[in-house]
PDB file of N, CA and C in Angstrom:
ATOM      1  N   UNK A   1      54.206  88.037  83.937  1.00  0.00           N
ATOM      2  CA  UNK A   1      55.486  88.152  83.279  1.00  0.00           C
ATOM      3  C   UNK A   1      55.411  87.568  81.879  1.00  0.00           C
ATOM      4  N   UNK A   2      56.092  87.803  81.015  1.00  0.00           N
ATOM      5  CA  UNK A   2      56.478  87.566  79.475  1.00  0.00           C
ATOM      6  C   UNK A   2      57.390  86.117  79.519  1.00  0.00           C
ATOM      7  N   UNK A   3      58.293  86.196  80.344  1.00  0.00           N
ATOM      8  CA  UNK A   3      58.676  85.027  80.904  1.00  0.00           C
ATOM      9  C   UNK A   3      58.158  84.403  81.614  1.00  0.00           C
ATOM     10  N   UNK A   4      58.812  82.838  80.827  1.00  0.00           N
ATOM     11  CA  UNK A   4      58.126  81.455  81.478  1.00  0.00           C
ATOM     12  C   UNK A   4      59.088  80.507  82.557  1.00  0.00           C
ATOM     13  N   UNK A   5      58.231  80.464  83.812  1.00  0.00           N
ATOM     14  CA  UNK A   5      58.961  80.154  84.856  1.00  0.00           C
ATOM     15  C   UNK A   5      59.044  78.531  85.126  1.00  0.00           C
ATOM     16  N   UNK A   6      59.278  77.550  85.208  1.00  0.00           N
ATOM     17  CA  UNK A   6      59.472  76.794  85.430  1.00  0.00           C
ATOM     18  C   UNK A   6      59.182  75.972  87.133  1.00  0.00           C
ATOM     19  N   UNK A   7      58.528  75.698  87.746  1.00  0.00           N
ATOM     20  CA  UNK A   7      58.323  75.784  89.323  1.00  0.00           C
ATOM     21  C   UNK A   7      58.855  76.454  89.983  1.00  0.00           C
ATOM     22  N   UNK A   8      58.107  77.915  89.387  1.00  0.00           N
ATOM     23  CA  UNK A   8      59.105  79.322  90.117  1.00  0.00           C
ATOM     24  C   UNK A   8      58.765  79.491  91.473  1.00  0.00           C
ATOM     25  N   UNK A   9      59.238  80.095  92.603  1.00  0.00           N
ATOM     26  CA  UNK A   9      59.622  80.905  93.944  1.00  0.00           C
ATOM     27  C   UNK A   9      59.778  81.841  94.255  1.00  0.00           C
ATOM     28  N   UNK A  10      59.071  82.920  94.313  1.00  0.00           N
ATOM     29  CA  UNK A  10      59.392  84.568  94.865  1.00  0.00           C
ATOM     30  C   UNK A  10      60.334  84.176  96.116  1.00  0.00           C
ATOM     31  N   UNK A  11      61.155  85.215  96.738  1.00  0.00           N
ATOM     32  CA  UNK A  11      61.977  84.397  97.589  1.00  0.00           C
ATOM     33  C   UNK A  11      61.610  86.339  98.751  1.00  0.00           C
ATOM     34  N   UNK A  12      61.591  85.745  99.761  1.00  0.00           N
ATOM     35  CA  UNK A  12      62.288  86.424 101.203  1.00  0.00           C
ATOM     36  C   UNK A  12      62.890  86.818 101.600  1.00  0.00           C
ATOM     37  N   UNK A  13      64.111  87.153 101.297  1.00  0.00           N
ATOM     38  CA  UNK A  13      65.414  87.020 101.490  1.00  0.00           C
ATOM     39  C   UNK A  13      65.653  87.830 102.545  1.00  0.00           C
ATOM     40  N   UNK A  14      64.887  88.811 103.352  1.00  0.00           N
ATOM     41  CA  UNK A  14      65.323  89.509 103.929  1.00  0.00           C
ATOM     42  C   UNK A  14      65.216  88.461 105.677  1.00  0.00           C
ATOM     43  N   UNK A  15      64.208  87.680 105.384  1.00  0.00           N
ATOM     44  CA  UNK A  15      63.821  87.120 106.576  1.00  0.00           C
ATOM     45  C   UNK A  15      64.608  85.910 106.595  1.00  0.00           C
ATOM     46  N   UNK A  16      65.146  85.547 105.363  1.00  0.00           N
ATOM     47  CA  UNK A  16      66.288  84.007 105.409  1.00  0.00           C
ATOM     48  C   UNK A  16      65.049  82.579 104.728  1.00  0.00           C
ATOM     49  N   UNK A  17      63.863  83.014 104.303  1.00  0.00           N
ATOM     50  CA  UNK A  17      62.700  81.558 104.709  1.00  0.00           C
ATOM     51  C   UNK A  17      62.456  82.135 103.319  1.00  0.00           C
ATOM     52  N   UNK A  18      61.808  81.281 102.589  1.00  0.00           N
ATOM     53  CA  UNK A  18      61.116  81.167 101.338  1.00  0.00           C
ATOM     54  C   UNK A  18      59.729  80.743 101.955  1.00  0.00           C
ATOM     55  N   UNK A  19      58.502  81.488 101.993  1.00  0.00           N
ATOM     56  CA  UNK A  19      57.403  81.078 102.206  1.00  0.00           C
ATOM     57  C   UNK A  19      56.308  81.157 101.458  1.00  0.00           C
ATOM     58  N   UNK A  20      55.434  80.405 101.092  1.00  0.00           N
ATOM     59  CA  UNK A  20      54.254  80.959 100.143  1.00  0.00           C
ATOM     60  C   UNK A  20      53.354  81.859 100.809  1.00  0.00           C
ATOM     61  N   UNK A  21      53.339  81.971 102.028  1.00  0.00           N
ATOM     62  CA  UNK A  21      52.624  83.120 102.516  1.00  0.00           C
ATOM     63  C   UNK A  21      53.219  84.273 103.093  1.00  0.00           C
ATOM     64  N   UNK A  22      54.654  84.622 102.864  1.00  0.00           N
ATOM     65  CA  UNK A  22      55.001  85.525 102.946  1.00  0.00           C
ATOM     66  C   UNK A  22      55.304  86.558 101.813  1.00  0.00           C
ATOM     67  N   UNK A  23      55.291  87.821 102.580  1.00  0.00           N
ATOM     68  CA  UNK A  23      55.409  88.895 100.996  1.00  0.00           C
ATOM     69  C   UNK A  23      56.899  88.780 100.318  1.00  0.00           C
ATOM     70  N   UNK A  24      56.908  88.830  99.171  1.00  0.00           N
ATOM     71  CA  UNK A  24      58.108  88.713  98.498  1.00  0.00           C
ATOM     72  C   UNK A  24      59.340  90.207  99.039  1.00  0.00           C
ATOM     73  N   UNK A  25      60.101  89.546  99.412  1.00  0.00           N
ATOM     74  CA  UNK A  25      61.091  90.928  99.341  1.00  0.00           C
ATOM     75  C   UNK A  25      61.146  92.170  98.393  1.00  0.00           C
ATOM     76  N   UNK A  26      61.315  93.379  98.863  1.00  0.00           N
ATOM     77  CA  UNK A  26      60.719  93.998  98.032  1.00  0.00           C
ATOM     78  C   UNK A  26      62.427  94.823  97.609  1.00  0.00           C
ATOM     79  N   UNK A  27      63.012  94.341  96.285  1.00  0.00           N
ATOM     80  CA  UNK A  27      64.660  94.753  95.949  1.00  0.00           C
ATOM     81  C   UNK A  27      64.214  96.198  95.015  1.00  0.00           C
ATOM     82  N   UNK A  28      64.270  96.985  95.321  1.00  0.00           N
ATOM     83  CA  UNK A  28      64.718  98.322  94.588  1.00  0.00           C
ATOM     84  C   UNK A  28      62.857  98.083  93.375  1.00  0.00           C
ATOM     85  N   UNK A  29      61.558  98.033  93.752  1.00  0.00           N
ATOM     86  CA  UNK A  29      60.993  98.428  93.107  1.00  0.00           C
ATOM     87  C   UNK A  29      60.618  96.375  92.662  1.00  0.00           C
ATOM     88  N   UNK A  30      61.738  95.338  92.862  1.00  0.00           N
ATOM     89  CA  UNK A  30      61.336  94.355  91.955  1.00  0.00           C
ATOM     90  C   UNK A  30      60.955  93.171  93.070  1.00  0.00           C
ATOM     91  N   UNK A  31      61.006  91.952  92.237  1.00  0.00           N
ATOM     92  CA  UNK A  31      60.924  91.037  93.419  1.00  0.00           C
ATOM     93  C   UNK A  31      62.149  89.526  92.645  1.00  0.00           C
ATOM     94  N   UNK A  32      62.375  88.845  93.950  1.00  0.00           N
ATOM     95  CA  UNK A  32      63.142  87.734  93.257  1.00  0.00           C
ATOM     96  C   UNK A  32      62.416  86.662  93.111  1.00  0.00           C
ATOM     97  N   UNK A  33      63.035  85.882  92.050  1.00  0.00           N
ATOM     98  CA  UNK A  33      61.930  84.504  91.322  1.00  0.00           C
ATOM     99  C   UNK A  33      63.451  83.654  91.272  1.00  0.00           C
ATOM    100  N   UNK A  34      62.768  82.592  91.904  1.00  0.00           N
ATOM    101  CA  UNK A  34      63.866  80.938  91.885  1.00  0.00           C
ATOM    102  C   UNK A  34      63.009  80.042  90.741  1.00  0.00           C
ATOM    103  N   UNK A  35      63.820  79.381  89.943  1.00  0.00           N
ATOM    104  CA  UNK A  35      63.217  78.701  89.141  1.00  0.00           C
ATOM    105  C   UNK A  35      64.116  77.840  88.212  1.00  0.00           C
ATOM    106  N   UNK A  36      63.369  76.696  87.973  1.00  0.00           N
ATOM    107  CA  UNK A  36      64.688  75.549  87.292  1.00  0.00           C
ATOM    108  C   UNK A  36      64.575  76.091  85.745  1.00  0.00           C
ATOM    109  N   UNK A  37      65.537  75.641  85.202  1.00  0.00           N
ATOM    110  CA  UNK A  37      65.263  75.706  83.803  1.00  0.00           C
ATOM    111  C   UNK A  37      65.123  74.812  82.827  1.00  0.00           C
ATOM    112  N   UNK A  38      65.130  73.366  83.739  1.00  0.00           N
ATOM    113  CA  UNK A  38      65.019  72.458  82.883  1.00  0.00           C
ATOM    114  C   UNK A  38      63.934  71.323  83.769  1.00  0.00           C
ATOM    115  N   UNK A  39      62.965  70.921  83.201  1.00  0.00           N
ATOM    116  CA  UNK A  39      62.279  70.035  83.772  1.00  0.00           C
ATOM    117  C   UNK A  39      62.798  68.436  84.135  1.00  0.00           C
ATOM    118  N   UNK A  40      63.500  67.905  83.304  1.00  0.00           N
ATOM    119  CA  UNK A  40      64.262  66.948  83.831  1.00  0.00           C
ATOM    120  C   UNK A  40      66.185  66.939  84.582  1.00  0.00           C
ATOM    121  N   UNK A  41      66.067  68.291  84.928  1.00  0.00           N
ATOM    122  CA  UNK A  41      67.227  68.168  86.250  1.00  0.00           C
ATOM    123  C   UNK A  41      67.271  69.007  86.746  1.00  0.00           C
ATOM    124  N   UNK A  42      66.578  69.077  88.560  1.00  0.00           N
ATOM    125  CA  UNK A  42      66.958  69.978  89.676  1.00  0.00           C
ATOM    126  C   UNK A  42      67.637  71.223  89.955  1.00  0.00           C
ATOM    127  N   UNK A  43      69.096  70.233  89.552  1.00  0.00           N
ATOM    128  CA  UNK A  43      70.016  71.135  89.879  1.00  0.00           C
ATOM    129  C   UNK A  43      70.220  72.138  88.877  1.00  0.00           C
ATOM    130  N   UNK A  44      69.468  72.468  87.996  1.00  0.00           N
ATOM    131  CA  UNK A  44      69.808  73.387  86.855  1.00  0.00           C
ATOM    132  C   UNK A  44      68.561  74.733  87.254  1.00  0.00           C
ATOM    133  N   UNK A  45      69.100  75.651  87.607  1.00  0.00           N
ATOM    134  CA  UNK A  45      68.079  76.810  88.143  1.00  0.00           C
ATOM    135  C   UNK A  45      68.518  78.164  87.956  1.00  0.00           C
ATOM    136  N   UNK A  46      68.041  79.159  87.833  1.00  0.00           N
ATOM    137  CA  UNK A  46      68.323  80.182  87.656  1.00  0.00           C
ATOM    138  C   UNK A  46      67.392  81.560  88.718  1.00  0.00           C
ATOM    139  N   UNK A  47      67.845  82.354  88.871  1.00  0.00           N
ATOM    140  CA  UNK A  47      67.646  83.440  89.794  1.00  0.00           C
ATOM    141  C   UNK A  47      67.203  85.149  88.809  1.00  0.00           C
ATOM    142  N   UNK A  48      66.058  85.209  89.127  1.00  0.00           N
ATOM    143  CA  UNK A  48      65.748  86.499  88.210  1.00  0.00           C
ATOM    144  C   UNK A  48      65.356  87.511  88.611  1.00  0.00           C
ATOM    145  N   UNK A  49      65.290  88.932  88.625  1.00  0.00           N
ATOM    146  CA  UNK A  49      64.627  89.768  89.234  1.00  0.00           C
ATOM    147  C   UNK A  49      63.430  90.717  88.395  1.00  0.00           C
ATOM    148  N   UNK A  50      62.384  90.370  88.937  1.00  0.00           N
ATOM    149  CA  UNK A  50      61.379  90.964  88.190  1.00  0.00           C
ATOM    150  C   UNK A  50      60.696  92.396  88.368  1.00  0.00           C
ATOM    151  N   UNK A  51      60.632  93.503  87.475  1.00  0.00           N
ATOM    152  CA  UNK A  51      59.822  94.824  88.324  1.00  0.00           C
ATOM    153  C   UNK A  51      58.339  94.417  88.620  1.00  0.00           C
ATOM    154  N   UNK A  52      58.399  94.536  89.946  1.00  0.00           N
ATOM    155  CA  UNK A  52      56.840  94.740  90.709  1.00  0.00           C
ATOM    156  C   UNK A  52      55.947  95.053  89.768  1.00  0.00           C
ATOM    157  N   UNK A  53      55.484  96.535  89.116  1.00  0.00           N
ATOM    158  CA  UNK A  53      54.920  96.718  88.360  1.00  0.00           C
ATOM    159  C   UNK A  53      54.984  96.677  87.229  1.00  0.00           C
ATOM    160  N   UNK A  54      55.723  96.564  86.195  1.00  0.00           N
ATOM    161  CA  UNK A  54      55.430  95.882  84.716  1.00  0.00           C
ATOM    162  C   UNK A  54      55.827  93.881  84.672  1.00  0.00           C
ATOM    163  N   UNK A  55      56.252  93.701  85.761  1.00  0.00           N
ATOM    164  CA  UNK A  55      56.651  92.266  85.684  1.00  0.00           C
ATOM    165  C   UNK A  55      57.544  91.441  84.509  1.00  0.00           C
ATOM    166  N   UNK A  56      58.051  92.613  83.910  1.00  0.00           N
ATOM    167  CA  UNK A  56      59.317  92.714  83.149  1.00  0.00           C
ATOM    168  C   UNK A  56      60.806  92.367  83.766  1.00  0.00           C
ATOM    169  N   UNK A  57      61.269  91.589  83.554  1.00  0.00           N
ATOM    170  CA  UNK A  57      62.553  90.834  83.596  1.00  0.00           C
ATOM    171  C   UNK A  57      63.796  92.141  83.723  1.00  0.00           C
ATOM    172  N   UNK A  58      64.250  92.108  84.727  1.00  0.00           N
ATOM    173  CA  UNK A  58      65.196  93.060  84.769  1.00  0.00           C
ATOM    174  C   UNK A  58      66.938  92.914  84.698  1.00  0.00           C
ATOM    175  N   UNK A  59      67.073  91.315  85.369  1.00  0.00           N
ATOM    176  CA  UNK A  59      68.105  90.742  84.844  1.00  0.00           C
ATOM    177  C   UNK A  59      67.539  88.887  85.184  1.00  0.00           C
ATOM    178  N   UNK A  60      68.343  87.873  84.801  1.00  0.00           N
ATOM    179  CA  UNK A  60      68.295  86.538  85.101  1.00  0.00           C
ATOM    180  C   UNK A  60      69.575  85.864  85.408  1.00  0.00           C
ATOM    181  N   UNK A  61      69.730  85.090  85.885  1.00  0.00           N
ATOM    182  CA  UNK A  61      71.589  84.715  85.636  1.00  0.00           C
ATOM    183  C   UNK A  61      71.592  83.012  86.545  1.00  0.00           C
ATOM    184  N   UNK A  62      71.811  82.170  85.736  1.00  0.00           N
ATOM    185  CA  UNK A  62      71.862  80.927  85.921  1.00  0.00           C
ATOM    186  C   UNK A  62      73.217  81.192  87.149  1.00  0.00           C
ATOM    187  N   UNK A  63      72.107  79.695  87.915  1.00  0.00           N
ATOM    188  CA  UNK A  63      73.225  79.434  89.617  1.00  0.00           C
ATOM    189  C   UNK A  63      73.796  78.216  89.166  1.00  0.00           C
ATOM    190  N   UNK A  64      74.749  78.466  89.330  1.00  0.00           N
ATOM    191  CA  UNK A  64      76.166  77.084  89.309  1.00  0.00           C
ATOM    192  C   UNK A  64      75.738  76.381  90.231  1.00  0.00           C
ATOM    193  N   UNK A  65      75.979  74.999  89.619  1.00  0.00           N
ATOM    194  CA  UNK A  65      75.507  73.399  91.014  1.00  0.00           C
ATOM    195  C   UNK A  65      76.320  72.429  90.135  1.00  0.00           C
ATOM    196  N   UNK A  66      77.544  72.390  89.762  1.00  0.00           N
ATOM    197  CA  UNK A  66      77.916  70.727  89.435  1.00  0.00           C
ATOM    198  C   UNK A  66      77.485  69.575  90.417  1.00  0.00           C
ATOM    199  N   UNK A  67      77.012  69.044  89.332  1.00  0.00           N
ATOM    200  CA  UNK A  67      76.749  67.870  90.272  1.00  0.00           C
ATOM    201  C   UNK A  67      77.529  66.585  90.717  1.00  0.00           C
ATOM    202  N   UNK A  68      77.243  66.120  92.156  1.00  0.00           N
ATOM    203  CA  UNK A  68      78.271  65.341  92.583  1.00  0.00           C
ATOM    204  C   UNK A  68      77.709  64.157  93.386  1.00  0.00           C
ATOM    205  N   UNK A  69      78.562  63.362  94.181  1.00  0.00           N
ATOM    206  CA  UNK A  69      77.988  62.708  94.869  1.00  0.00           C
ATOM    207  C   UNK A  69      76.809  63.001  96.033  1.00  0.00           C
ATOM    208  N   UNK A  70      76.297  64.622  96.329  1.00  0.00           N
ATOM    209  CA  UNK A  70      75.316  64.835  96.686  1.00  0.00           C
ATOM    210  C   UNK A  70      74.180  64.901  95.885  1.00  0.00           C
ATOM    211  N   UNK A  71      74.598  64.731  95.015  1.00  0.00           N
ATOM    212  CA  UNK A  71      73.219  64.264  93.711  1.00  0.00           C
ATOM    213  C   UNK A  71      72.189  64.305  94.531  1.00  0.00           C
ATOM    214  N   UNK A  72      70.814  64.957  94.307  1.00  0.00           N
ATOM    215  CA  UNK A  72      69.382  64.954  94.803  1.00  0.00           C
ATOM    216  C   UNK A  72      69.367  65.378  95.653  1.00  0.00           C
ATOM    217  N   UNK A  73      70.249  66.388  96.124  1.00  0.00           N
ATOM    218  CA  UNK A  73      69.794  67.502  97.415  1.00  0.00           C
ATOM    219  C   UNK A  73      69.971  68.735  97.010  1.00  0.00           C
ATOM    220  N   UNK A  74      69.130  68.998  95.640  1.00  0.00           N
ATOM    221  CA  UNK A  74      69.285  70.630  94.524  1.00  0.00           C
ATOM    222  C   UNK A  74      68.324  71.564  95.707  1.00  0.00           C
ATOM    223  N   UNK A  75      67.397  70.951  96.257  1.00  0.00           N
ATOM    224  CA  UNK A  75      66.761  72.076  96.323  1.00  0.00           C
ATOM    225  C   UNK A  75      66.757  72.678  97.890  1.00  0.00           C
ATOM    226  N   UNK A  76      67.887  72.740  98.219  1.00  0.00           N
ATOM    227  CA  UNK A  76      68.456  72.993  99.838  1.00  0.00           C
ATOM    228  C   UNK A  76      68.492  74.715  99.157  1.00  0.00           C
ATOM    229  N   UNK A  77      68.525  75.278  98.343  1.00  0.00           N
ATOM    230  CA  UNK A  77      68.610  76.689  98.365  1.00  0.00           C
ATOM    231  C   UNK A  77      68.540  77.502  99.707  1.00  0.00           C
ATOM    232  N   UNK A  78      69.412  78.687 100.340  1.00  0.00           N
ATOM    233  CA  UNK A  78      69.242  79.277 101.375  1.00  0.00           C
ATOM    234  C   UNK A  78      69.674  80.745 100.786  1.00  0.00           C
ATOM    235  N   UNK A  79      69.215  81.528 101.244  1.00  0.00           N
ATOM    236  CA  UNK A  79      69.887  83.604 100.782  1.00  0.00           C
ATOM    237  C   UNK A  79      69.801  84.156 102.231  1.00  0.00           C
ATOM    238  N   UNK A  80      70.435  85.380 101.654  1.00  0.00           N
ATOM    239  CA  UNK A  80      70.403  86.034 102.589  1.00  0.00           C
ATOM    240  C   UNK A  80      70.714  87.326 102.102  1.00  0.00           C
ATOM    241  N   UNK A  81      70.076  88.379 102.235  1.00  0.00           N
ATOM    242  CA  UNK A  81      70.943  89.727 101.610  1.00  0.00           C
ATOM    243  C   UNK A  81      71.632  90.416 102.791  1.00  0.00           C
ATOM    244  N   UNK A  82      72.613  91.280 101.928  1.00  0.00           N
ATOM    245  CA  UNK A  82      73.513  92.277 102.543  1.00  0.00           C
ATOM    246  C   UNK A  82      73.441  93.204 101.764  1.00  0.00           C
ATOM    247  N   UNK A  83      72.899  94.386 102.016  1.00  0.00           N
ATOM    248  CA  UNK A  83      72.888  95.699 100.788  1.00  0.00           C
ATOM    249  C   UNK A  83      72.268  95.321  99.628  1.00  0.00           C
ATOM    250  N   UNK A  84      73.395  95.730  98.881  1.00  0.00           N
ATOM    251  CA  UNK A  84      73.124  95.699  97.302  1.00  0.00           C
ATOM    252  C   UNK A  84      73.639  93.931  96.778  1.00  0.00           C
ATOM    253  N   UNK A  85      73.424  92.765  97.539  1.00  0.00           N
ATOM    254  CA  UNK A  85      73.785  91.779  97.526  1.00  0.00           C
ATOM    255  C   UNK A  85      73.156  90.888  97.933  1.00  0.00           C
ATOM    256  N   UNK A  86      72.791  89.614  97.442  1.00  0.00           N
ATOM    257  CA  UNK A  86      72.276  88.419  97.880  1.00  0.00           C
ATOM    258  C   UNK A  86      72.973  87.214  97.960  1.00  0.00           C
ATOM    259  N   UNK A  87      73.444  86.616  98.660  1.00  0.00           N
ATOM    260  CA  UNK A  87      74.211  85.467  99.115  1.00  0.00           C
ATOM    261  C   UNK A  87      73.464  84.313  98.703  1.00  0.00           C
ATOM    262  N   UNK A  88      73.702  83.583  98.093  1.00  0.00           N
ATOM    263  CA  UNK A  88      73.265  81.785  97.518  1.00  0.00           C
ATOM    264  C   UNK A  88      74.014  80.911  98.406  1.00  0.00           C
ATOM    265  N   UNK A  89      73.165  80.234  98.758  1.00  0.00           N
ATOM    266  CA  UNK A  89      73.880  78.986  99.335  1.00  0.00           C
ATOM    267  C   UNK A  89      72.999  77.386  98.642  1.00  0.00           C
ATOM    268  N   UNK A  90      73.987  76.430  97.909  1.00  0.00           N
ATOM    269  CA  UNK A  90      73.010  75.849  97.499  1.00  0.00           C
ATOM    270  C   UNK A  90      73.756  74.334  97.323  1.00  0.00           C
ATOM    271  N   UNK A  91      73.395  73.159  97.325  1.00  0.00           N
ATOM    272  CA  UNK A  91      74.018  71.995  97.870  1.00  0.00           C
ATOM    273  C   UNK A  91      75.508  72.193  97.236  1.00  0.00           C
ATOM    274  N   UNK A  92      76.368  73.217  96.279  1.00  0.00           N
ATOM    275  CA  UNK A  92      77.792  72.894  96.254  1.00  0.00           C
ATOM    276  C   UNK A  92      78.688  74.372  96.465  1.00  0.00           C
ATOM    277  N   UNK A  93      77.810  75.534  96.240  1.00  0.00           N
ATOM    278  CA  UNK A  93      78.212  76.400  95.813  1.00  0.00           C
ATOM    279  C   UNK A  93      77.941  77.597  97.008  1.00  0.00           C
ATOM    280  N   UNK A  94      78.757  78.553  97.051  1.00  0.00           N
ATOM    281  CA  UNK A  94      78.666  79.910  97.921  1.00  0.00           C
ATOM    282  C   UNK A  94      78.669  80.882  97.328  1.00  0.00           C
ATOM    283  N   UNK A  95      77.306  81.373  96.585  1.00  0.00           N
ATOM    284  CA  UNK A  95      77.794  82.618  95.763  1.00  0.00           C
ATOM    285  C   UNK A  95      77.034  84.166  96.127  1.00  0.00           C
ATOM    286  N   UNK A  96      77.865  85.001  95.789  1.00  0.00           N
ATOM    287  CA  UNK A  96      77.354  86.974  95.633  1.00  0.00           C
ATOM    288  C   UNK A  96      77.113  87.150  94.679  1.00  0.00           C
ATOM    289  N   UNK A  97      75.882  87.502  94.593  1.00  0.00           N
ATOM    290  CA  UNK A  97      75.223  87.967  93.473  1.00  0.00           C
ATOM    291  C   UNK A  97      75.139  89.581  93.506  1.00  0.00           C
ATOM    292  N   UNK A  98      75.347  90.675  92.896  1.00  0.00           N
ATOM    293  CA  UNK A  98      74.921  91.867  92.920  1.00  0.00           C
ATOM    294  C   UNK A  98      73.326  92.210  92.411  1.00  0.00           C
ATOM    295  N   UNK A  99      72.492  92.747  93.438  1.00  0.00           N
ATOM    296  CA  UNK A  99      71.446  92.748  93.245  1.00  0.00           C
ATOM    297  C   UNK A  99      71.121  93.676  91.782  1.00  0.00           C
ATOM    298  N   UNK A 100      71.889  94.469  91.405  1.00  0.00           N
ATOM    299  CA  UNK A 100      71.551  95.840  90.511  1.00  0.00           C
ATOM    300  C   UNK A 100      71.672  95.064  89.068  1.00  0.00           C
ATOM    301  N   UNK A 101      73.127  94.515  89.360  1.00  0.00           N
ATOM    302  CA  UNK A 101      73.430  93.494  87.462  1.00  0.00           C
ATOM    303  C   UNK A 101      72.897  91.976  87.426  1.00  0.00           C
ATOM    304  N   UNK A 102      72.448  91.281  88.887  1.00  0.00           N
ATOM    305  CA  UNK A 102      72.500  90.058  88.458  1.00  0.00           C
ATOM    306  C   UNK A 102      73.943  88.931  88.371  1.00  0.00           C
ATOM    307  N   UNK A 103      74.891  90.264  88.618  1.00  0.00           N
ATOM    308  CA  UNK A 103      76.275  89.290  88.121  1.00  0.00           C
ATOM    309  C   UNK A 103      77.259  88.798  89.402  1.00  0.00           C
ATOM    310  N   UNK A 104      77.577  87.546  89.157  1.00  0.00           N
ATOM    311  CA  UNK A 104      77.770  86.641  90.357  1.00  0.00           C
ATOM    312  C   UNK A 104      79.432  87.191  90.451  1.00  0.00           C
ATOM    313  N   UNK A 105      79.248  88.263  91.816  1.00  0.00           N
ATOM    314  CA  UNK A 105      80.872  88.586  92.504  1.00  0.00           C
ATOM    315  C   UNK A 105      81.357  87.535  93.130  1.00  0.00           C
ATOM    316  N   UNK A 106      81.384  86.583  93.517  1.00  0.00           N
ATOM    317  CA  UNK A 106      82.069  85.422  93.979  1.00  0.00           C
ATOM    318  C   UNK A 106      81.226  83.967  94.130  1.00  0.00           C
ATOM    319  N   UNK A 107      82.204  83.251  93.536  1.00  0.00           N
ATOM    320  CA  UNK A 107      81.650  81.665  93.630  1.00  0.00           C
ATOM    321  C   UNK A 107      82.532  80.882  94.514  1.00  0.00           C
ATOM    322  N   UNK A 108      81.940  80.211  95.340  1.00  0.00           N
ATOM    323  CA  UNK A 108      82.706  79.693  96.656  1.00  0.00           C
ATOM    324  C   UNK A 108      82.820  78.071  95.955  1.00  0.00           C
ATOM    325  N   UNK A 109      82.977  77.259  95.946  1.00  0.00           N
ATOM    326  CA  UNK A 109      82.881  75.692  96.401  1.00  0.00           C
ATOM    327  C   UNK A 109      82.973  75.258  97.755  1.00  0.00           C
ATOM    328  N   UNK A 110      82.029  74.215  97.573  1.00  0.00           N
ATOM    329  CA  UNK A 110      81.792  73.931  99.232  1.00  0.00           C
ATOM    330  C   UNK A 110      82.153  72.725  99.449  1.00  0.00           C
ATOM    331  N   UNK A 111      82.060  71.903  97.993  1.00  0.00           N
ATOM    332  CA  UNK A 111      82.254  70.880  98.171  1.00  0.00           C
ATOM    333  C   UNK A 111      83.795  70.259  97.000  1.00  0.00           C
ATOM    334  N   UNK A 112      84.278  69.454  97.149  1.00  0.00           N
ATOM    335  CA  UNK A 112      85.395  69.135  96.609  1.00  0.00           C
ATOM    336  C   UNK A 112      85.143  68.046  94.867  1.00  0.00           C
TER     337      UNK A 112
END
């Protein structure tokens, strides 16, 4: 990729597990990449989808995490897809992502 990942993650999503030995989900031709964007704080990460074959950036879109008194439990990340959709679950937030734009259809709070 042209882009620089930060302790990136191909992710699973179809199976629910992030594994290094499993094959990356395979979304419409691309694959998904978890990755922080800042080296000194966790909770700052973003979600990208890359094409399989040119490894060209197809969309990116930073995941919401204010941080709170769960401070230091950023990297509980969980997905799950439904269709054209991937579900975030991540120490504050419940969000839909549309797999095609990248653009977050609903942000839940989980926490107060």
């Amino acid at each position: 990729s042209q882009d620089d990942f930060l302790d990136p993650q191909y992710l699973c999503v179809d199976s629910g597990q992030r594994d290094s030995l499993a094959a990356a989900t395979d979304i419409d031709g691309g694959l998904l990449v978890l990755s922080r964007t800042s080296t000194q704080d966790a909770q700052d990460k973003q979600l990208t989808l890359l094409d399989r074959t040119t490894l060209k950036t197809r969309w990116s879109t930073p995941l919401p995490q204010p941080r709170g008194d769960w401070a230091g439990r950023f990297d509980s990340e969980k997905f799950a897809r439904r269709g054209q959709h991937v579900l975030v679950a991540n120490a504050s937030q419940l969000l839909d992502i549309d797999l095609t734009s990248g653009r977050i259809l609903r942000n839940t709070a989980l926490v107060d």
